[in-house]
Each structure stands twice: as C-alpha cells, then as structure tokens.
C-alpha atoms as a PDB file:
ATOM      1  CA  UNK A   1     -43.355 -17.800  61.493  1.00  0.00           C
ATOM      2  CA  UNK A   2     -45.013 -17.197  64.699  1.00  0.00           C
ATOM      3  CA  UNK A   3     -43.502 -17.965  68.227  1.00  0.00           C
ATOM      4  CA  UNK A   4     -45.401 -21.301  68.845  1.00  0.00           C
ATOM      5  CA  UNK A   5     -44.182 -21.849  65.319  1.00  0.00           C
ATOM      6  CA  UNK A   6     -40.806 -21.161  66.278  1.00  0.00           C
ATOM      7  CA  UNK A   7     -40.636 -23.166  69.801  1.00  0.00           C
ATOM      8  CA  UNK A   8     -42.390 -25.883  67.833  1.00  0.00           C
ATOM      9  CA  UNK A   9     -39.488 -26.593  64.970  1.00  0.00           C
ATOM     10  CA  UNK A  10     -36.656 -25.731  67.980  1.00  0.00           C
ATOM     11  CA  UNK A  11     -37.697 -28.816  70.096  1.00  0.00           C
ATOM     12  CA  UNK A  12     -38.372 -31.171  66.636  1.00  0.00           C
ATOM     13  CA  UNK A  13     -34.710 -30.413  65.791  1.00  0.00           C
ATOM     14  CA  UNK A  14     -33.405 -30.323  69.114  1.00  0.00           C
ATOM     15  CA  UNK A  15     -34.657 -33.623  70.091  1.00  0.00           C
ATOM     16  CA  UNK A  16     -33.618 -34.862  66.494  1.00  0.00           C
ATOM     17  CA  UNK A  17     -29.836 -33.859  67.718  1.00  0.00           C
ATOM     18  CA  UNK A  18     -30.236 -35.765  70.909  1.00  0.00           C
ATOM     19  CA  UNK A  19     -31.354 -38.948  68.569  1.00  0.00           C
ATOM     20  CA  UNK A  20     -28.310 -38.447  66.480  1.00  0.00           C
ATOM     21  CA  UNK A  21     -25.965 -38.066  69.247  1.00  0.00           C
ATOM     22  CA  UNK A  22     -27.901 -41.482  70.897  1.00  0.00           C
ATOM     23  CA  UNK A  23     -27.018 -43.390  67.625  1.00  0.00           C
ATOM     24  CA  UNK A  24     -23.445 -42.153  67.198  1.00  0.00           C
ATOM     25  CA  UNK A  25     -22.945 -43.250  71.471  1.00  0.00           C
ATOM     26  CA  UNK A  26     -24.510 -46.762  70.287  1.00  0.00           C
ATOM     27  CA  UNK A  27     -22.357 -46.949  66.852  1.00  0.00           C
ATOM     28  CA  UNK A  28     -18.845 -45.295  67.968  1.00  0.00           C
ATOM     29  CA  UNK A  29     -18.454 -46.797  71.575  1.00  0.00           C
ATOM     30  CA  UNK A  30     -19.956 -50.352  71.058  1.00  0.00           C
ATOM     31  CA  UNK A  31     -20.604 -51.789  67.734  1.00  0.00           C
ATOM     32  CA  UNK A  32     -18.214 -49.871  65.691  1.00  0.00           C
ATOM     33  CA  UNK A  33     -14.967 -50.926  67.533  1.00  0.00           C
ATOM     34  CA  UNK A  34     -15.979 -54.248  67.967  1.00  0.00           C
ATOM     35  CA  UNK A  35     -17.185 -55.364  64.395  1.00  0.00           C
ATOM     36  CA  UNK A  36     -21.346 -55.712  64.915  1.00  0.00           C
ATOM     37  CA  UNK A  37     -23.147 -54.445  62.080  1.00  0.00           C
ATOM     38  CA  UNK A  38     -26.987 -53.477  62.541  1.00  0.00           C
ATOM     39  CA  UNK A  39     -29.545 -53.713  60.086  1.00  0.00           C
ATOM     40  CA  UNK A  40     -30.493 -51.585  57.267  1.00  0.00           C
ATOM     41  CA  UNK A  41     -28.603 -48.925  55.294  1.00  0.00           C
ATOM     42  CA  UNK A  42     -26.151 -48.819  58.596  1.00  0.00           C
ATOM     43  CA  UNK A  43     -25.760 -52.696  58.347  1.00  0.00           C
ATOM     44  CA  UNK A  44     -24.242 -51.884  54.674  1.00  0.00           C
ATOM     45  CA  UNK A  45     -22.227 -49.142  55.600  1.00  0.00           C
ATOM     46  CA  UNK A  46     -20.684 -51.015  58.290  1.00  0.00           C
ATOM     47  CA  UNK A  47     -20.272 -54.065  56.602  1.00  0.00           C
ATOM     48  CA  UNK A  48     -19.203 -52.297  53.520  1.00  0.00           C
ATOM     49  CA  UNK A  49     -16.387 -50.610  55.308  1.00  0.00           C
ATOM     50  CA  UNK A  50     -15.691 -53.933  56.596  1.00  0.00           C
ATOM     51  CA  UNK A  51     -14.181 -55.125  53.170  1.00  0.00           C
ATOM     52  CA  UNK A  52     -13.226 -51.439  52.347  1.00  0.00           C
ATOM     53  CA  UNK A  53     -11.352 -48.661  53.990  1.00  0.00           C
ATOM     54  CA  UNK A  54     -13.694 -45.878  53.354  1.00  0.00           C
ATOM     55  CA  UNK A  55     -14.844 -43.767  56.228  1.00  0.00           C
ATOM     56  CA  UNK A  56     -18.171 -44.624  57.306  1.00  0.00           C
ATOM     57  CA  UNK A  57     -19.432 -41.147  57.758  1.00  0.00           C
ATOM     58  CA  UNK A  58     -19.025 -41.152  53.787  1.00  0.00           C
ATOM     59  CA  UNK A  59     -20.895 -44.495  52.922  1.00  0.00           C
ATOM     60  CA  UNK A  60     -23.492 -43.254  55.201  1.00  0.00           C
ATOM     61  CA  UNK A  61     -24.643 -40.454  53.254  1.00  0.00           C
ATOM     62  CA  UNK A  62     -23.766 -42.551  49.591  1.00  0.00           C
ATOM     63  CA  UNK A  63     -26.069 -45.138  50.795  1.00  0.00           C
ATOM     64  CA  UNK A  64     -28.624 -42.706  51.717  1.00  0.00           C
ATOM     65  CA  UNK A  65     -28.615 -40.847  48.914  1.00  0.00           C
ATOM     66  CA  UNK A  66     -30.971 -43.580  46.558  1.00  0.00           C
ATOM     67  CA  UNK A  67     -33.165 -43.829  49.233  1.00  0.00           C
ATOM     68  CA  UNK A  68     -33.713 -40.153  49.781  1.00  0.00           C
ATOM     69  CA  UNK A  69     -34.613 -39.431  46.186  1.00  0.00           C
ATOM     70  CA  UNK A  70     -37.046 -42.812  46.410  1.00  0.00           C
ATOM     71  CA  UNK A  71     -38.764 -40.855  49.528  1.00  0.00           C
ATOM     72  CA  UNK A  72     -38.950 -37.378  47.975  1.00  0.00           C
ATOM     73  CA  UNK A  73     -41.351 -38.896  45.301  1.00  0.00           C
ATOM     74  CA  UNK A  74     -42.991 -41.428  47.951  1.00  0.00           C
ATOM     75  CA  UNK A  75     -43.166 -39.343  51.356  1.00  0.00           C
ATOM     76  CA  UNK A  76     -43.431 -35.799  52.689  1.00  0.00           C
ATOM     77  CA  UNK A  77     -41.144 -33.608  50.914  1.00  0.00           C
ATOM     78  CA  UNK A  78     -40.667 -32.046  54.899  1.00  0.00           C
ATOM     79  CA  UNK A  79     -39.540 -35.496  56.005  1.00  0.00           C
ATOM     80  CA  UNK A  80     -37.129 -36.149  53.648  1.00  0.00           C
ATOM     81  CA  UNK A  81     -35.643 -32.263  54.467  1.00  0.00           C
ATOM     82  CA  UNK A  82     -35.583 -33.327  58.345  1.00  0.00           C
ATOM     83  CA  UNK A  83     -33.665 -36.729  56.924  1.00  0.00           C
ATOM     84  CA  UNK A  84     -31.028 -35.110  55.060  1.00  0.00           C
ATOM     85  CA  UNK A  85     -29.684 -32.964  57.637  1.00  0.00           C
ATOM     86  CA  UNK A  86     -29.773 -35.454  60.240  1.00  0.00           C
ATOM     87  CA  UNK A  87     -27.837 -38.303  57.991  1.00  0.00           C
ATOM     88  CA  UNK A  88     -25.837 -35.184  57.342  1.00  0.00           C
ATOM     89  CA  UNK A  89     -25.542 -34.658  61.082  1.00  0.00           C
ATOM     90  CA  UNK A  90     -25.008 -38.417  61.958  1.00  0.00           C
ATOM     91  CA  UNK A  91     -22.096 -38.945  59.714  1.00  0.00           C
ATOM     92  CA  UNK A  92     -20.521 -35.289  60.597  1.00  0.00           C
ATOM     93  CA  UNK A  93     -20.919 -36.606  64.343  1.00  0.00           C
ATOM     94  CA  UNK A  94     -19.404 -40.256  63.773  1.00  0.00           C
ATOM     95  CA  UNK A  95     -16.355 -38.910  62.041  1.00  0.00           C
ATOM     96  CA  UNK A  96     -15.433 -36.354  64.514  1.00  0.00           C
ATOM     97  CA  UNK A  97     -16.281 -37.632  67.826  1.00  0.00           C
ATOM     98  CA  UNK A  98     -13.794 -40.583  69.336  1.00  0.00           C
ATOM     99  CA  UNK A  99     -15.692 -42.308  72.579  1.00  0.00           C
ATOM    100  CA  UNK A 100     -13.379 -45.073  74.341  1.00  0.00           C
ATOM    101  CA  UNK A 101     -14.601 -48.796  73.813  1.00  0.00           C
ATOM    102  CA  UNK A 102     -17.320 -49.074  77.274  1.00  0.00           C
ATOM    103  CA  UNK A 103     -16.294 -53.014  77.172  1.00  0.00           C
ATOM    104  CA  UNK A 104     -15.048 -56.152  75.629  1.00  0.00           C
ATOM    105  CA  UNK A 105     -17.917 -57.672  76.591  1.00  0.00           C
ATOM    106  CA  UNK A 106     -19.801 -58.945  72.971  1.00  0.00           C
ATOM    107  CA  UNK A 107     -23.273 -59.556  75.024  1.00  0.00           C
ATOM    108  CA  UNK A 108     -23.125 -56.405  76.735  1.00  0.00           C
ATOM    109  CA  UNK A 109     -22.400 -54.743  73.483  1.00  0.00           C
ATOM    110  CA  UNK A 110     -24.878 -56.249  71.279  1.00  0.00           C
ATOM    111  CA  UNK A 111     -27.339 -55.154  74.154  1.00  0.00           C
ATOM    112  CA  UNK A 112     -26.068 -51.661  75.267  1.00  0.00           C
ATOM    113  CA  UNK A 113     -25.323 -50.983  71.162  1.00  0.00           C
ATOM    114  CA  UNK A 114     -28.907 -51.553  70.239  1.00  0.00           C
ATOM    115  CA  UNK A 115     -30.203 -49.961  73.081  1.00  0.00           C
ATOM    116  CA  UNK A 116     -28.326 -46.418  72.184  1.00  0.00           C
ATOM    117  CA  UNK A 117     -28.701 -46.982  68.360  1.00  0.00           C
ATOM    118  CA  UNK A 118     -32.671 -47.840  68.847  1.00  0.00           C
ATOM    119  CA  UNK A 119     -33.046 -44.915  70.908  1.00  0.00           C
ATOM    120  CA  UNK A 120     -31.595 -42.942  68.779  1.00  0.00           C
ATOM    121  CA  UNK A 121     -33.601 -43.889  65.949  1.00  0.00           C
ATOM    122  CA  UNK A 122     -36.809 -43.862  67.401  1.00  0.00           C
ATOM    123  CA  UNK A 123     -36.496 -40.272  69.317  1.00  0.00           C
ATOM    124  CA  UNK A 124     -35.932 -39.005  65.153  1.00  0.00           C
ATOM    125  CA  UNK A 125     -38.700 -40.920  64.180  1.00  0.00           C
ATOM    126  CA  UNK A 126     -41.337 -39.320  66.554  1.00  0.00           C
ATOM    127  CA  UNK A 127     -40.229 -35.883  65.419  1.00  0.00           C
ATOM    128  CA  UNK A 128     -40.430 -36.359  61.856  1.00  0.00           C
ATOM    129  CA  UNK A 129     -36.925 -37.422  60.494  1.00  0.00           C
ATOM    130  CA  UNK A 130     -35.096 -41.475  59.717  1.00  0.00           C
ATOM    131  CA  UNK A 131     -31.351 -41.757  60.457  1.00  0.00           C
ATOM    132  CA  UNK A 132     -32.020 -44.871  58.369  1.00  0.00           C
ATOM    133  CA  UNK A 133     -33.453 -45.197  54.630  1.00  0.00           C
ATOM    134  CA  UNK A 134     -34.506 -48.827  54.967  1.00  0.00           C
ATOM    135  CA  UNK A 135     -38.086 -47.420  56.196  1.00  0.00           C
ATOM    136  CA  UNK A 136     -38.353 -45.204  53.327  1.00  0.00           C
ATOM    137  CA  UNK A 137     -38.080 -48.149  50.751  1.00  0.00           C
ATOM    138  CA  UNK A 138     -40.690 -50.141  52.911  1.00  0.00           C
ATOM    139  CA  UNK A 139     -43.080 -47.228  52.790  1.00  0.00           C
ATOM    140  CA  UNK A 140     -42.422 -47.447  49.491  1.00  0.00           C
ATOM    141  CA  UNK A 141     -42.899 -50.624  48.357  1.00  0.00           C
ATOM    142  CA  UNK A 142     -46.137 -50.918  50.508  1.00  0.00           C
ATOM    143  CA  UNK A 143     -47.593 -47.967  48.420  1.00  0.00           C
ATOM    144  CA  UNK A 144     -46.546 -50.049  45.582  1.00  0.00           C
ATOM    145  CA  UNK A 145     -47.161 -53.783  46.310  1.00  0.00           C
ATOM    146  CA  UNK A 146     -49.033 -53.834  49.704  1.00  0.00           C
ATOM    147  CA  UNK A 147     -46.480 -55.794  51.483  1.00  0.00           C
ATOM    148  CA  UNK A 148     -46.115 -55.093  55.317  1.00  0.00           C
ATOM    149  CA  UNK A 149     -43.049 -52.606  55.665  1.00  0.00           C
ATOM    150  CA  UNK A 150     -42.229 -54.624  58.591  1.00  0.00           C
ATOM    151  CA  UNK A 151     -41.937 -57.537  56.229  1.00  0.00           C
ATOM    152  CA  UNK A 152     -40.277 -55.359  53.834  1.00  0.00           C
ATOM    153  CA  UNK A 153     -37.358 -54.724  56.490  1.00  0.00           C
ATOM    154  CA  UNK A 154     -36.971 -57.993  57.909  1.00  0.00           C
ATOM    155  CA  UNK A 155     -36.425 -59.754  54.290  1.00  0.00           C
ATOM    156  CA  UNK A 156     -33.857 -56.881  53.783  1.00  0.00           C
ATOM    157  CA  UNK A 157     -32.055 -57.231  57.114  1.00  0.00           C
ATOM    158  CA  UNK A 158     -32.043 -61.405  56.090  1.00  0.00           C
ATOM    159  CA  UNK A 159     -30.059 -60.779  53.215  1.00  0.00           C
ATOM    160  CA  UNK A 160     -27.952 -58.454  55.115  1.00  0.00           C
ATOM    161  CA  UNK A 161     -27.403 -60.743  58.064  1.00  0.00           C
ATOM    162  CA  UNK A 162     -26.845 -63.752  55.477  1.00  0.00           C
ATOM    163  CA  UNK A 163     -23.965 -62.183  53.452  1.00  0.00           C
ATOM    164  CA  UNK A 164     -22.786 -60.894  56.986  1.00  0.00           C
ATOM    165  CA  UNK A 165     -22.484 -64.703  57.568  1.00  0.00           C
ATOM    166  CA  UNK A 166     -20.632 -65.440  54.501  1.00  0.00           C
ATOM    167  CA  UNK A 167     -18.254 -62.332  54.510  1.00  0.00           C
ATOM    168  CA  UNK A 168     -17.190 -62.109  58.461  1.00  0.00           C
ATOM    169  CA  UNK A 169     -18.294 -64.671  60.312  1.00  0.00           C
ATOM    170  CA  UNK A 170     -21.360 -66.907  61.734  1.00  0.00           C
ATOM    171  CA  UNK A 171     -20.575 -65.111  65.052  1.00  0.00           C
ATOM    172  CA  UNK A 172     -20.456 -61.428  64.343  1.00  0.00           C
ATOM    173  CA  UNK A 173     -23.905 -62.007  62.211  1.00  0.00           C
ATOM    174  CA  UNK A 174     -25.146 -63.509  65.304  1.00  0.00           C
ATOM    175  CA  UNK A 175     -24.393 -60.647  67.523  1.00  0.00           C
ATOM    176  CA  UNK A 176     -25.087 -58.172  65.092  1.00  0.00           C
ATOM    177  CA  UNK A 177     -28.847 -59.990  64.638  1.00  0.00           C
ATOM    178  CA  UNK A 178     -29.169 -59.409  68.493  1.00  0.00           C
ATOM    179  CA  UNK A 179     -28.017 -56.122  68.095  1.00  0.00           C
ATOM    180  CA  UNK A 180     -30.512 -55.453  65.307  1.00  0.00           C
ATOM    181  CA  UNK A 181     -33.274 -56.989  67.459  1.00  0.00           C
ATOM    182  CA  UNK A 182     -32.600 -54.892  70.766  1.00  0.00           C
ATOM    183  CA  UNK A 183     -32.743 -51.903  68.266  1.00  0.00           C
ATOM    184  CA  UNK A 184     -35.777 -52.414  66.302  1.00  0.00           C
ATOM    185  CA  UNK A 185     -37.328 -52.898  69.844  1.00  0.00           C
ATOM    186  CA  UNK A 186     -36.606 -49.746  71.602  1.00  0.00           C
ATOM    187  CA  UNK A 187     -37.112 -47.913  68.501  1.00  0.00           C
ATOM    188  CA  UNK A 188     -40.784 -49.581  68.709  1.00  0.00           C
ATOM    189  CA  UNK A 189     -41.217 -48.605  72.635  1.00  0.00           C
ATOM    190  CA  UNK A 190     -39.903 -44.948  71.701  1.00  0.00           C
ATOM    191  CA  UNK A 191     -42.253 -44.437  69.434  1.00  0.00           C
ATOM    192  CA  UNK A 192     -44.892 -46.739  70.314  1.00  0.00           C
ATOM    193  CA  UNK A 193     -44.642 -46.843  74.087  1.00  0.00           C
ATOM    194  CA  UNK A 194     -46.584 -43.469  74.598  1.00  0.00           C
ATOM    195  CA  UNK A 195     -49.161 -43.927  72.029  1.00  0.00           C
ATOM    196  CA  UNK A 196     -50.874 -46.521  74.311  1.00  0.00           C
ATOM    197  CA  UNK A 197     -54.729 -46.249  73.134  1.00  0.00           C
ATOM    198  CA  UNK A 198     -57.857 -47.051  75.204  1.00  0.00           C
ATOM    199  CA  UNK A 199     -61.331 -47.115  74.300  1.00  0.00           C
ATOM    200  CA  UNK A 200     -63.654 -45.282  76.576  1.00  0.00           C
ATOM    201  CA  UNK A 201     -67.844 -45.235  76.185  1.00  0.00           C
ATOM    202  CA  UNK A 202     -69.333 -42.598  77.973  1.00  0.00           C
ATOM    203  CA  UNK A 203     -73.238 -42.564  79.157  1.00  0.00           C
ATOM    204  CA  UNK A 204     -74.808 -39.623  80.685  1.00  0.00           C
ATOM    205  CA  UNK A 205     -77.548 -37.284  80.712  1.00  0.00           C
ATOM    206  CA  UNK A 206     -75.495 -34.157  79.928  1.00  0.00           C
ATOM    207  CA  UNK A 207     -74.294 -36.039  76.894  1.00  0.00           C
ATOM    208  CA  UNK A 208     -73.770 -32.481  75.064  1.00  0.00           C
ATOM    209  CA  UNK A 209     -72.276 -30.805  77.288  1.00  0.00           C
ATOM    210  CA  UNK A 210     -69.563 -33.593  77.703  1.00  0.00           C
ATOM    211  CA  UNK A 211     -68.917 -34.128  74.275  1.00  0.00           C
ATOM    212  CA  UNK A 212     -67.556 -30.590  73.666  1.00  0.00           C
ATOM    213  CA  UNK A 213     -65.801 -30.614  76.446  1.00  0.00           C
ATOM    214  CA  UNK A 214     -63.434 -33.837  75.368  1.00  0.00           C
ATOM    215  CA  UNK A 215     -63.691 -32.724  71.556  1.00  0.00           C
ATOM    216  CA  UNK A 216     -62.180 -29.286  73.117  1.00  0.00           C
ATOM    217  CA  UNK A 217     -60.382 -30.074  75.946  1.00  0.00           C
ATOM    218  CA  UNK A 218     -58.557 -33.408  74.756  1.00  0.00           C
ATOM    219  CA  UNK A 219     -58.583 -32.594  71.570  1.00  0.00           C
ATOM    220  CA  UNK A 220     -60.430 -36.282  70.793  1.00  0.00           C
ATOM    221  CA  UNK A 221     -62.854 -36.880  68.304  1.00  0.00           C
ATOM    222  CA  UNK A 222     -65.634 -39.656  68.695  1.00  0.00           C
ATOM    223  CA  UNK A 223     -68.255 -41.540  67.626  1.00  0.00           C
ATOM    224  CA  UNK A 224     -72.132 -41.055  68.828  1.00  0.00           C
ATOM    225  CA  UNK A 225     -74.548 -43.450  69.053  1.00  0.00           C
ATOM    226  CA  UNK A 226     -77.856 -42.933  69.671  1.00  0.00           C
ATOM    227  CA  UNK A 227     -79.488 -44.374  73.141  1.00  0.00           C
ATOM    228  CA  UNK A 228     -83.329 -44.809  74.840  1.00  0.00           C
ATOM    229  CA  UNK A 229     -83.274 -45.535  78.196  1.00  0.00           C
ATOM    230  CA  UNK A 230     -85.928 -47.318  80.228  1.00  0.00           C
ATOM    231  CA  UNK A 231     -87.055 -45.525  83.709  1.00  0.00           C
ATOM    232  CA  UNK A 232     -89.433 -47.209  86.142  1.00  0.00           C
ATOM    233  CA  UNK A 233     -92.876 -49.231  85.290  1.00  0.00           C
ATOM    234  CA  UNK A 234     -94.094 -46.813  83.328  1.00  0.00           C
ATOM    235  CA  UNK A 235     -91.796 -47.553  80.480  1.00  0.00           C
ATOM    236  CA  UNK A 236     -90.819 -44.178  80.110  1.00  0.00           C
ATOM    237  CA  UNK A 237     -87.970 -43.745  77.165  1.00  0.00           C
ATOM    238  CA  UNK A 238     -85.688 -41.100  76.764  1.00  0.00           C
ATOM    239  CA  UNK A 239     -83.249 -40.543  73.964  1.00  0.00           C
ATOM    240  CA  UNK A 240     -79.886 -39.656  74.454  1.00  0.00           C
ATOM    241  CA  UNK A 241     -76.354 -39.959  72.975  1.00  0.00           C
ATOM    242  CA  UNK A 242     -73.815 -42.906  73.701  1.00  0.00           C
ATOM    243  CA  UNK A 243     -69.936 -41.271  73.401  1.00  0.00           C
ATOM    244  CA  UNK A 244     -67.135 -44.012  71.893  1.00  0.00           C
ATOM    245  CA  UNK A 245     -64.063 -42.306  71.843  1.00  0.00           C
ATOM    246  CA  UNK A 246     -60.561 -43.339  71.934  1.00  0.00           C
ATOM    247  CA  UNK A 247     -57.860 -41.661  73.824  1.00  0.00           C
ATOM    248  CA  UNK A 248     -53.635 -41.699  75.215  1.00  0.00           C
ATOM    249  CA  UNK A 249     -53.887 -43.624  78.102  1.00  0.00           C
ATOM    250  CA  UNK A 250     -51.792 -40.241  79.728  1.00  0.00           C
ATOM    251  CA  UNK A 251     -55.303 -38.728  79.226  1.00  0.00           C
ATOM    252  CA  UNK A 252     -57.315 -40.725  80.848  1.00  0.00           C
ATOM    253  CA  UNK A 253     -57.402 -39.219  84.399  1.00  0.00           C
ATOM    254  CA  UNK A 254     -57.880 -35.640  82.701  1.00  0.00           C
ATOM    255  CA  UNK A 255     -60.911 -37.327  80.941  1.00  0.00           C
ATOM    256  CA  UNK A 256     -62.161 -38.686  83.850  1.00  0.00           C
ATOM    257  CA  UNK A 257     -61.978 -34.798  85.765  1.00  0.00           C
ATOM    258  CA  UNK A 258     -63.540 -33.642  82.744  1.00  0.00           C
ATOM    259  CA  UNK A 259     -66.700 -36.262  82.800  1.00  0.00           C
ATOM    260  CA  UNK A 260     -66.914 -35.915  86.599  1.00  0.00           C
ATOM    261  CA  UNK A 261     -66.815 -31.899  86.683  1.00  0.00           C
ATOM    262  CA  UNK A 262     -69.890 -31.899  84.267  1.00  0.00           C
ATOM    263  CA  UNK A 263     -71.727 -34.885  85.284  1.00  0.00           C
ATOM    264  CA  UNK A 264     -70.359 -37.085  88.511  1.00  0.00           C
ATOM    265  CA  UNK A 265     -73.140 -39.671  87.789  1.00  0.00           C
ATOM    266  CA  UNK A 266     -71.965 -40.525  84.254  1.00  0.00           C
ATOM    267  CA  UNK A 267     -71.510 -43.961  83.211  1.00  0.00           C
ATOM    268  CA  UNK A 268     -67.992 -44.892  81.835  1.00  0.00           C
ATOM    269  CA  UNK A 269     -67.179 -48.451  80.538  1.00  0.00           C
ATOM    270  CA  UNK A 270     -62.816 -48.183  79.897  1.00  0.00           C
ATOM    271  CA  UNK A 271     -61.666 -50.991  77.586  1.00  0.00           C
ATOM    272  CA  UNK A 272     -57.928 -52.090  76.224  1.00  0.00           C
ATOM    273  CA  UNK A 273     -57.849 -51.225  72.336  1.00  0.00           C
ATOM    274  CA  UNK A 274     -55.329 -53.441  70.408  1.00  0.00           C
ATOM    275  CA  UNK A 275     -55.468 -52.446  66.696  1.00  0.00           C
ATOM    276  CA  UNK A 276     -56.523 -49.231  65.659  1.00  0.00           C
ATOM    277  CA  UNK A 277     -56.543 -47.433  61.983  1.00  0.00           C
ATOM    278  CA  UNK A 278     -57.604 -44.161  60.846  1.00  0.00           C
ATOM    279  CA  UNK A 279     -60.899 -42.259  61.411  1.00  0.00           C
ATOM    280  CA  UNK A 280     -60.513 -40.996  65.428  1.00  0.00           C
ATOM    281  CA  UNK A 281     -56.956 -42.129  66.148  1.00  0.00           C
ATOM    282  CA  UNK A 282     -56.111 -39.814  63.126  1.00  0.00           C
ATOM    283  CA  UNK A 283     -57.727 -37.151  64.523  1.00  0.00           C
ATOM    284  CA  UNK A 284     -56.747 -37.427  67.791  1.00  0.00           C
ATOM    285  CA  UNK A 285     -53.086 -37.375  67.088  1.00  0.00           C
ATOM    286  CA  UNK A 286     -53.136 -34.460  64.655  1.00  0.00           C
ATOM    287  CA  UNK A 287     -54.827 -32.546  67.389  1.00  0.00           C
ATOM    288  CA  UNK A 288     -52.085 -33.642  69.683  1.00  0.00           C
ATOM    289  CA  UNK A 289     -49.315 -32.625  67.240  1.00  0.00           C
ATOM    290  CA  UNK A 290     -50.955 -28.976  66.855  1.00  0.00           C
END
C-alpha cells in the first residue's frame, strides 16, 4: 500500500466514523427517547425493541446480518467489508454513549432526528459503506426484477410505517414518517447535492489542444463531433471538432480557465443536465475518485 493509498482509506473510514457518530446523535438524543422509529432495518430494530426489551445495538447487527450475506453475493465484496464494521461501529456507539434528550418537542424531533440520522447515512454512503441494509435488498431486487430501488424502499418503509400504526400508535407512525422523510432527504442532498452535472459544448479552432487539456486536467471524458464552418463569400469550409462533455458544476470555472488559457475566442454553449446514465458521467466520476 502506497501513501496516497494509505491517506485515501484513512479519510473513507474517518469520514465513515463521523457518519456513524451523526446517526447515533440523531437516534440516541431525539428519536430513541421519544419513541419515533425511522425507516428501514432501523425502523425494525426500533420498533422491534418497542414490543421487546432487547438492546438495540443487538437487533441492529441481527437484522443486518440477512442483508449482509444478500449483498456479499449482489454487491462489492469491499462494500459489504466497509458495512460490517460500521453496523458494528453504530451499534458499539449506541450502546455506550448516553446524550441527554435536546427537547420534548415531537416536531423539532422528527426534524432535528432525521436531519442527524440522514446525515449520517449519506456521509457513509459517499465513502463506500450503508449503516442501513434496506438499500442492499433494493439493489438487489432491481438486479433481479428491475423494479426502482427507490420503489423497492418506499413499499418496505409502507409496511413498516403501517404495522407502526397498528402496534404504537397513528401518531408516533406519523412522526416517525416525517422523520423518515427529512432523512431520506438529506441523505439525497449528501450524496447528491455535490454531484450537480452540467453539460458544456465547446467550439474552437484549437479543438486538440483543448480536448487534452480537460481529458487531463479535469479528468472528463467527452464526446466529439465533427464540424465545417462557413467563412466569408467565398464559402470557404473548414473541418473541425465540436467538444460535448459533461462536468461537476465545482469545475466549471476551472474549465472555463482551462478553455480561455488555450483559446480566449472559443465558443462555449453551458446547459442544465437533468438525467444522466453511464458512458461520460461514469468516467468522469471514476477519474474523480482516483
């Protein structure tokens, strides 16, 4: 293992252990004292222990536990490593730290909850590792059936929310639904939130000489198309290349001081990109990751 090796797995696992420590804030000094359940495996634990006087820390990792072995045949063997040991480190975390209940106030803890739990979930997400084994079984069963994992975990969290009805209370499954919602939000804007993609076409005469320098200093690949431009009466053409690449939106001034140092003339449409899959998004982001 070499240094940038090294530094590399450090900050994965180091921001993994602020995640955990987010979740346990969000579990131990708002939900847990105060009855709200959130969705997935966490949902059952807490609802489990509900009914049951187990400690939670323990139903946490015997919940896990199917999923786990359903993602080690389904998912990077490396993820489900990363998983273990911070379920591990969740539950090891819930049982031995004791924050005071923040308030008695069930809106603010629905809110403030999710908001802790969510971050906590998504930070472990972006560096390779669930604190929850719900998204393992919708990865799954996407593989398998080709239904939308976020479909997958909303009819589970249903269920959940339904018994959570029947069992407590209409009130505490309403709370914990808010709870679940302000959750599965952050955790979107954590991971989500940076990723913000643009498209960018670039037109200019020193078309090479710009498309090595993105591919090398941005790390982007990119699509080429091929151009003739018209000059003057005479109907002159020349050929050229058009550049369609795709790019963080953090980039985009550094793209723009790359374009400008080569050619200051260049034409550059920028344009919002809603959906994209595979191909240069793929690329881009493994580049970004190495």
């Amino acid at each position: 293992m070499n240094y940038k090796q090294f530094i590399r797995i450090f900050s994965e696992y180091g921001q993994i252990g602020i995640g955990i420590v987010l979740a346990s804030i969000g579990l131990k000094a708002f939900l847990l004292p105060n009855g709200f359940l959130d969705g997935g495996v966490t949902g059952v634990a807490l609802l489990v222990r509900s009914q049951i006087d187990i400690s939670l820390s323990v139903l946490l990792i015997l919940f896990s536990i199917p999923f786990l072995i359903l993602g080690y045949f389904t998912v990077s063997k490396r993820i489900v490593i990363k998983s273990i040991i911070s379920i591990i480190g969740l539950a090891l975390f819930i049982h031995f730290e004791n924050f005071e209940t923040v308030t008695d106030d069930k809106l603010l803890i629905s809110i403030f909850g999710g908001l802790f739990l969510g971050a906590g979930i998504g930070i472990s997400i972006r560096n390779g590792s669930v604190l929850d084994g719900s998204e393992i079984l919708g990865v799954y069963l996407n593989d398998r059936f080709g239904i939308s994992i976020g479909q997958i975990i909303l009819i589970f969290n249903i269920i959940l929310f339904g018994i959570t009805a029947l069992v407590l209370s209409v009130e505490v499954a309403l709370y914990s639904i808010l709870a679940y919602i302000v959750t599965a939000k952050v955790t979107d804007l954590i991971i989500e939130g940076f990723e913000d993609f643009i498209g960018v076409t670039i037109v200019s005469k020193k078309f090479e000489a710009v498309e090595i320098a993105i591919r090398e200093e941005l790390g982007s690949g990119m699509t080429l198309y091929k151009g003739t431009r018209g000059i003057g009466n005479s109907g002159k053409h020349e050929d050229f290349d058009i550049i369609h690449t795709i790019i963080n939106r953090i980039d985009i001034k550094k793209m723009y001081r790359v374009v400008n140092r080569i050619d200051p003339k260049a034409f550059i449409v920028e344009f919002d990109v809603n959906t994209v899959k595979g191909g240069i998004l793929r690329h881009y982001i493994q580049k970004k990751k190495q």
